[in-house]
Protein backbone atom coordinates (compact mmCIF):
# COMPACT_ATOMS: atom_id res chain seq x y z
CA UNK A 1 28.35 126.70 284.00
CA UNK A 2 30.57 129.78 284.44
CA UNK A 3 33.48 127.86 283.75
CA UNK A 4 31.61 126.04 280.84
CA UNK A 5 31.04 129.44 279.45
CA UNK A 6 34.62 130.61 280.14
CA UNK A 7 36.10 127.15 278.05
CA UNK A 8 33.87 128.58 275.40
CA UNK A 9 35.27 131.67 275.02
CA UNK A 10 38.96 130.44 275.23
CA UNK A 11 38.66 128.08 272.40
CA UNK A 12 40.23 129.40 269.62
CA UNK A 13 37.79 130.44 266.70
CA UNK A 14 38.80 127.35 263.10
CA UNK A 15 39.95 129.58 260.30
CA UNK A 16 39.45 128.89 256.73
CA UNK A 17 42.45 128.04 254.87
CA UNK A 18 43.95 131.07 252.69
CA UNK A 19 42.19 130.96 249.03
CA UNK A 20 43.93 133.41 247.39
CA UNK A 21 46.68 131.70 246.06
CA UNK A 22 43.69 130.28 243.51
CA UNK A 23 41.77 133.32 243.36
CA UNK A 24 44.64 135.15 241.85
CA UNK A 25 45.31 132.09 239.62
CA UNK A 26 42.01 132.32 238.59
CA UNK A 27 41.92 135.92 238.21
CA UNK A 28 44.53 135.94 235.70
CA UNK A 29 44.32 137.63 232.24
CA UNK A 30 44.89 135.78 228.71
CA UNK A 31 48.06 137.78 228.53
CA UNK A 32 48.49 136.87 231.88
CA UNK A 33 48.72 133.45 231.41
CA UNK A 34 50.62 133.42 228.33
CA UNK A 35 53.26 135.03 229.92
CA UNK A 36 53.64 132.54 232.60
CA UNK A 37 53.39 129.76 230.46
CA UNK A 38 56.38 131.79 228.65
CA UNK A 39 58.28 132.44 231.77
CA UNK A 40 58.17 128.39 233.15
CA UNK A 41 59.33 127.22 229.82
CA UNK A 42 62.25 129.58 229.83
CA UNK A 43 63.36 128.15 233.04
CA UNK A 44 62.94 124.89 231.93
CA UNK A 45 65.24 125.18 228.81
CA UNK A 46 67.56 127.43 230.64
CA UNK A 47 70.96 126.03 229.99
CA UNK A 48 70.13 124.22 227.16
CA UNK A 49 71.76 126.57 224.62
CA UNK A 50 74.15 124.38 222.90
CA UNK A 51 71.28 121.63 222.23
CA UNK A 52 68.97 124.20 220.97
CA UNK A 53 71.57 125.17 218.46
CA UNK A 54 71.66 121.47 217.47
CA UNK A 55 68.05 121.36 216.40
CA UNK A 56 68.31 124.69 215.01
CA UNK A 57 70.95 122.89 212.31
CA UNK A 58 68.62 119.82 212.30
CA UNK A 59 65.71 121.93 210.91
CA UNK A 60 67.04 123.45 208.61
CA UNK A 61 69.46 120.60 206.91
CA UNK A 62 65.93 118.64 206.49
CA UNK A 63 64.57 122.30 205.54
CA UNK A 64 66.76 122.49 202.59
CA UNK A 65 66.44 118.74 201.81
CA UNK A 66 63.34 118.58 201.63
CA UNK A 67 63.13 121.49 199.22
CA UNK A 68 65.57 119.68 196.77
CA UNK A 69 63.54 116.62 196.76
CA UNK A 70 60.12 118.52 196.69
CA UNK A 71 61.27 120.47 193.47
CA UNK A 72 63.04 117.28 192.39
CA UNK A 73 59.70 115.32 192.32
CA UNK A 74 57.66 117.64 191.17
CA UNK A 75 60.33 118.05 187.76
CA UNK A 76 60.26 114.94 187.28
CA UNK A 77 57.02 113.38 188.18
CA UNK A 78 54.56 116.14 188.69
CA UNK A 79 50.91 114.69 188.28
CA UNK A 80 51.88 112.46 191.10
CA UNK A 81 53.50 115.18 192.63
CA UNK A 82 50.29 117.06 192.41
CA UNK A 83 48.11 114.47 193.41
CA UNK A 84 49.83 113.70 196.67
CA UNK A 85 49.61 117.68 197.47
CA UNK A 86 46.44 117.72 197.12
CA UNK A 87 45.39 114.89 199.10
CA UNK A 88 47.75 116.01 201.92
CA UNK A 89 45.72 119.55 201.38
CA UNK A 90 42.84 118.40 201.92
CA UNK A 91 43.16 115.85 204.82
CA UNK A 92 46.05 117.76 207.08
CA UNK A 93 43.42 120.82 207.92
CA UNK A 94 40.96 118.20 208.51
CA UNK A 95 43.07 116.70 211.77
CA UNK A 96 43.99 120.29 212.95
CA UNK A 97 40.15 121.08 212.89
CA UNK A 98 38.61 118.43 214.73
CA UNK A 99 41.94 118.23 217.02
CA UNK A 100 41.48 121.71 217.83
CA UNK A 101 37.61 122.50 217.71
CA UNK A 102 37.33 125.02 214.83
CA UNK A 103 33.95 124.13 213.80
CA UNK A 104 33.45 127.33 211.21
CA UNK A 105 36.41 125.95 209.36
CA UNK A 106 35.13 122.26 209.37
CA UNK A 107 31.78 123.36 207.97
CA UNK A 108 33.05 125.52 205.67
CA UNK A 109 35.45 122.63 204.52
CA UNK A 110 32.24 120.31 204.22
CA UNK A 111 30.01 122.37 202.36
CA UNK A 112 33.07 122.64 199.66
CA UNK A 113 34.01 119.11 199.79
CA UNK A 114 30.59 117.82 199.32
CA UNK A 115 30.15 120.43 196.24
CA UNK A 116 33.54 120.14 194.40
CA UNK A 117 33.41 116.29 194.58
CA UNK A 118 29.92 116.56 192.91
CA UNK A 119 31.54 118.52 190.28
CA UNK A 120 34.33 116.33 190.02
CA UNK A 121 32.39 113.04 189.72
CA UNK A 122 30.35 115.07 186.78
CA UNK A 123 33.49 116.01 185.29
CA UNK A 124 35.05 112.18 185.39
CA UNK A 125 31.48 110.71 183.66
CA UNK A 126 31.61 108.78 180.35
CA UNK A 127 29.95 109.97 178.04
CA UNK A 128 30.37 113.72 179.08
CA UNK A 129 27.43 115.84 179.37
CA UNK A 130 27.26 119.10 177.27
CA UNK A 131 26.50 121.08 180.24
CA UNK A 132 29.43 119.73 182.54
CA UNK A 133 32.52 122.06 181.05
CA UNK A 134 30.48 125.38 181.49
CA UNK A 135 29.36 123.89 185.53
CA UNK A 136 32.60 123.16 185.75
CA UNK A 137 34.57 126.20 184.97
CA UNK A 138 31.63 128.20 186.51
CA UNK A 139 31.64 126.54 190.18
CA UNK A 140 36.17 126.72 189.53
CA UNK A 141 35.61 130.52 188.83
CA UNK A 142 33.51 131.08 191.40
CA UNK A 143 36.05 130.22 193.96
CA UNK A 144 38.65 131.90 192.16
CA UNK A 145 36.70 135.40 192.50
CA UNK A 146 35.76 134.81 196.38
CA UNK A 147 39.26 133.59 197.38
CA UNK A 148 40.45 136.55 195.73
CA UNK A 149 38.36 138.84 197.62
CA UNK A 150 38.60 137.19 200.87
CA UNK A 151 42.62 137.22 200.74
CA UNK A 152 42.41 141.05 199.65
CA UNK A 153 39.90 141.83 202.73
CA UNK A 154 42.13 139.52 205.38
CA UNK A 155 45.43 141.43 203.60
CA UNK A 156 43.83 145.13 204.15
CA UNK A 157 42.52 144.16 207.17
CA UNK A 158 46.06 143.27 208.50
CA UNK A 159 47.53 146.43 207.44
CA UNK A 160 44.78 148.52 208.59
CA UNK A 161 45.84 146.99 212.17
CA UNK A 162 48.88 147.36 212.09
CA UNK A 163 48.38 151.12 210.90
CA UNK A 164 46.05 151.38 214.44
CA UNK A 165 43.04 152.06 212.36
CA UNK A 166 41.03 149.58 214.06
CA UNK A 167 41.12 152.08 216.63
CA UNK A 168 38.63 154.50 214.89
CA UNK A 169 36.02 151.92 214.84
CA UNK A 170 36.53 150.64 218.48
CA UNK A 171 38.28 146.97 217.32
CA UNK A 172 40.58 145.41 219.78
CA UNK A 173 43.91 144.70 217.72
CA UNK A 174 43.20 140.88 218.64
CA UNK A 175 40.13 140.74 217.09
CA UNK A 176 40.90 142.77 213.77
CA UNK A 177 44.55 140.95 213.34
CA UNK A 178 42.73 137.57 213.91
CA UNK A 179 39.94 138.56 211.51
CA UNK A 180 42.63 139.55 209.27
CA UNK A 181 44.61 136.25 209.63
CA UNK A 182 41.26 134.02 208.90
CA UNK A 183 40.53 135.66 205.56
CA UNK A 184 43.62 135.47 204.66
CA UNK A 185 44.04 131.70 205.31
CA UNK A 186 40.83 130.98 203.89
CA UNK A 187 41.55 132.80 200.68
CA UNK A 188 44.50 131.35 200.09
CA UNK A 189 43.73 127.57 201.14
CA UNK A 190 40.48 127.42 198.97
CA UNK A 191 42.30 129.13 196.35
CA UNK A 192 45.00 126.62 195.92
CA UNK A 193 42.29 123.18 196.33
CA UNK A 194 40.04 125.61 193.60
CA UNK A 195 42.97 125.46 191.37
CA UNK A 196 44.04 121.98 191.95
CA UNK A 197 40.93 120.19 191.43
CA UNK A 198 39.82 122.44 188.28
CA UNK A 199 43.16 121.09 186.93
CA UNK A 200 42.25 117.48 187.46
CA UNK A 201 38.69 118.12 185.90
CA UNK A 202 39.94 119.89 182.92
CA UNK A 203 42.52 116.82 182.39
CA UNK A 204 39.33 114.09 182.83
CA UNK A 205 37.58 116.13 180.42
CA UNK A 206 40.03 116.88 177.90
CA UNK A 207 40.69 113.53 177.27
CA UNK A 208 37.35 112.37 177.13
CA UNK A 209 36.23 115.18 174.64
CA UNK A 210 38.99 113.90 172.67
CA UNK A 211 41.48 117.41 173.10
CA UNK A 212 44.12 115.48 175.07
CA UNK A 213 45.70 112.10 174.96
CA UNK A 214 48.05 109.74 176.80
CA UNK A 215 50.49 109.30 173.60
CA UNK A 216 50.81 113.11 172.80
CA UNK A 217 48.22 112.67 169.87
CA UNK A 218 44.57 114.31 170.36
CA UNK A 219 42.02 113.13 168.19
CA UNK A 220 40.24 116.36 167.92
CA UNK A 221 41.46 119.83 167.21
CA UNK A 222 39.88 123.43 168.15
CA UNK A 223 39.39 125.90 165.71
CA UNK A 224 41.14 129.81 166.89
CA UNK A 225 37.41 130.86 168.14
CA UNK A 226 36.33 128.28 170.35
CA UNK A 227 37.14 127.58 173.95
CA UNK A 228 38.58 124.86 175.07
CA UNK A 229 36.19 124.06 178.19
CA UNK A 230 32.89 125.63 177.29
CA UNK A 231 32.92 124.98 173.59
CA UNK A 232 32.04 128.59 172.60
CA UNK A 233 32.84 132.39 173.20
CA UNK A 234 30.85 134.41 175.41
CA UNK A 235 32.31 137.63 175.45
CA UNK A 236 34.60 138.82 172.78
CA UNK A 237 38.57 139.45 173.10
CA UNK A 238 38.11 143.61 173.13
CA UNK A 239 35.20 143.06 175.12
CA UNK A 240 34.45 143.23 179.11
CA UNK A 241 32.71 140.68 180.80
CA UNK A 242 29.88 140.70 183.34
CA UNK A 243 31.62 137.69 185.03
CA UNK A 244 34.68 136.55 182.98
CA UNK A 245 36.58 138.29 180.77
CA UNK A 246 38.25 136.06 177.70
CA UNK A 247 42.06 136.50 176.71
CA UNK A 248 43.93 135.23 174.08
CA UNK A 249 47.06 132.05 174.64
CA UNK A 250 50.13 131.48 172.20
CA UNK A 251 48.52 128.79 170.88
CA UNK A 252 45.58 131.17 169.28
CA UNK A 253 42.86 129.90 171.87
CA UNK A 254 40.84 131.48 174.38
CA UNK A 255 41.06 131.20 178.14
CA UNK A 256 39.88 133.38 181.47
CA UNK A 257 43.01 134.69 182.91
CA UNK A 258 44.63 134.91 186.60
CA UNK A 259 47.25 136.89 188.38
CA UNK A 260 50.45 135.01 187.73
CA UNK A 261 51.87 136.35 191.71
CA UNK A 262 48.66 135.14 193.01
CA UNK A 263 49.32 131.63 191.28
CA UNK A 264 52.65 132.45 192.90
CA UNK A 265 51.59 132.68 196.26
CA UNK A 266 49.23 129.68 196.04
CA UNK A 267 52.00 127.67 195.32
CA UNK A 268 53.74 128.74 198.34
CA UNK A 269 50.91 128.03 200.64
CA UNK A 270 50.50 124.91 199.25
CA UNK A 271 53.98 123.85 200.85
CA UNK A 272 53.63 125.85 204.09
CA UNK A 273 50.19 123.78 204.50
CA UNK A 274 51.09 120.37 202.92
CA UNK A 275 54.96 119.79 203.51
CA UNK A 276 55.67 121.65 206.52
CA UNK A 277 54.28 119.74 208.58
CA UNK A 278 56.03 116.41 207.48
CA UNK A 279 58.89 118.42 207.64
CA UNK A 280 58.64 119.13 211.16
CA UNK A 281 57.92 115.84 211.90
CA UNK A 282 60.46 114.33 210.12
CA UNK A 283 62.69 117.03 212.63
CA UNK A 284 61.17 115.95 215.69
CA UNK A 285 61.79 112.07 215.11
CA UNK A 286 65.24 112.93 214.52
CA UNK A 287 65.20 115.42 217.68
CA UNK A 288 63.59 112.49 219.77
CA UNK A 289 66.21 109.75 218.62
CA UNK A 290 69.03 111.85 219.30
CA UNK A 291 68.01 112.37 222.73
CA UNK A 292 67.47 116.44 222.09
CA UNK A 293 64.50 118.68 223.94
């Protein structure tokens, strides 16, 4: 028994393999992480110079061809030109969403989908109702005033980061600059599908009131005090408006005006959102049949 005891106490004691390899794995930060991920694809590219520079070129020959056939089309044939944008609006942040999980986007997406293609298929109806132009340019307005404010909130709220005032109130940078970014985006995207679609309404329903034909022609005419979507003046030209103010065109009629940069700006998103990312892929097949990483 003694030397039962002493066999005991000689056997060496079973250690647990050393866990903290994954502990600190698992103990790293976002930033953390990012920078690793940052670090292993350096090394993995590392020597690659010359073929980057290649697909630098690659990009932005397609870059600038793409911008002469974009402004080529859109001379030439613009309604289709238009139509095409707007379809490739509306579906392309539909696959990011669901690819990537944004839910708040995706809702926010539905609930504007399912109400602008009720005012659209009002807006399309034969005959027209009375009440359809002033629902229409309502609902259109609408989103014109709240993606104005929200890309004027996501804009200060950007430069308010940037200027460390998030500080005062306790924000993490992260949060306010990603708060920032979101407004912005969502101003601007619903601005430019507001401004699309109410152009495609108006068109439906200028022809079928009779203001607008396919041979040049209309069958009607306006007189100087009447508008041209509601059928009558709310507020007067030297007047201010509750909700719309009414200005005055070339051609003697009445109209609610916007911002002429913001229509600018609109315009620009509208290629960042619906062309750049054909044009990427159109750079990537290229990359991938050339043999280039």
């Amino acid at each position: 028994m003694a030397a039962g005891a002493a066999v005991r106490k000689a056997a060496p004691v079973q250690e647990a393999p050393p866990q903290h390899k994954q502990i600190s794995h698992t103990k790293l930060s976002a930033d953390d992480e990012w920078n690793l991920q940052q670090e292993r694809m350096y090394k993995m590219h590392r020597g690659h110079e010359s073929m980057h520079v290649e697909m630098i070129l690659i990009f932005l020959c397609t870059l600038v061809i793409a911008q002469i056939v974009l402004v080529q089309w859109k001379r030439r044939h613009g309604r289709s030109y238009n139509l095409v944008t707007l379809l490739q609006m509306w579906v392309v942040p539909l696959y990011f969403t669901i690819k990537l999980y944004w839910w708040r986007f995706l809702s926010m997406w539905g609930m504007f989908s399912v109400i602008t293609s009720y005012i659209l298929f009002k807006a399309t109806r034969k005959p027209l109702s009375g009440k359809t132009p002033r629902l229409v340019y309502k609902w259109f307005l609408l989103i014109y005033k709240l993606s104005y404010a929200f890309g004027v909130v996501g804009y200060l709220a950007i430069m308010f980061t940037m200027c460390g005032f998030n500080l005062f109130f306790r924000i993490k940078a992260r949060d306010s600059m990603d708060f920032g970014i979101v407004s912005l985006f969502y101003g601007l995207y619903y601005g430019v599908m507001g401004r699309d679609f109410a152009e495609i309404c108006s068109d439906y329903m200028a022809s079928t009131i009779g203001f607008y034909s396919i041979s040049g022609m209309p069958t009607r005419s306006l007189s100087d005090n009447v508008c041209a979507v509601c059928g009558q003046i709310i507020v007067q030209l030297d007047e201010e408006g509750l909700t719309e103010n009414t200005y005055q065109l070339s051609c003697n009629h009445v109209w609610e005006r916007t911002h002429f940069l913001y229509g600018q700006i609109l315009d620009w998103l509208r290629y960042l959102v619906a062309w750049q990312p054909v044009v990427i892929g159109i750079v990537q097949g290229i990359n991938y049949s050339l043999g280039l990483e």
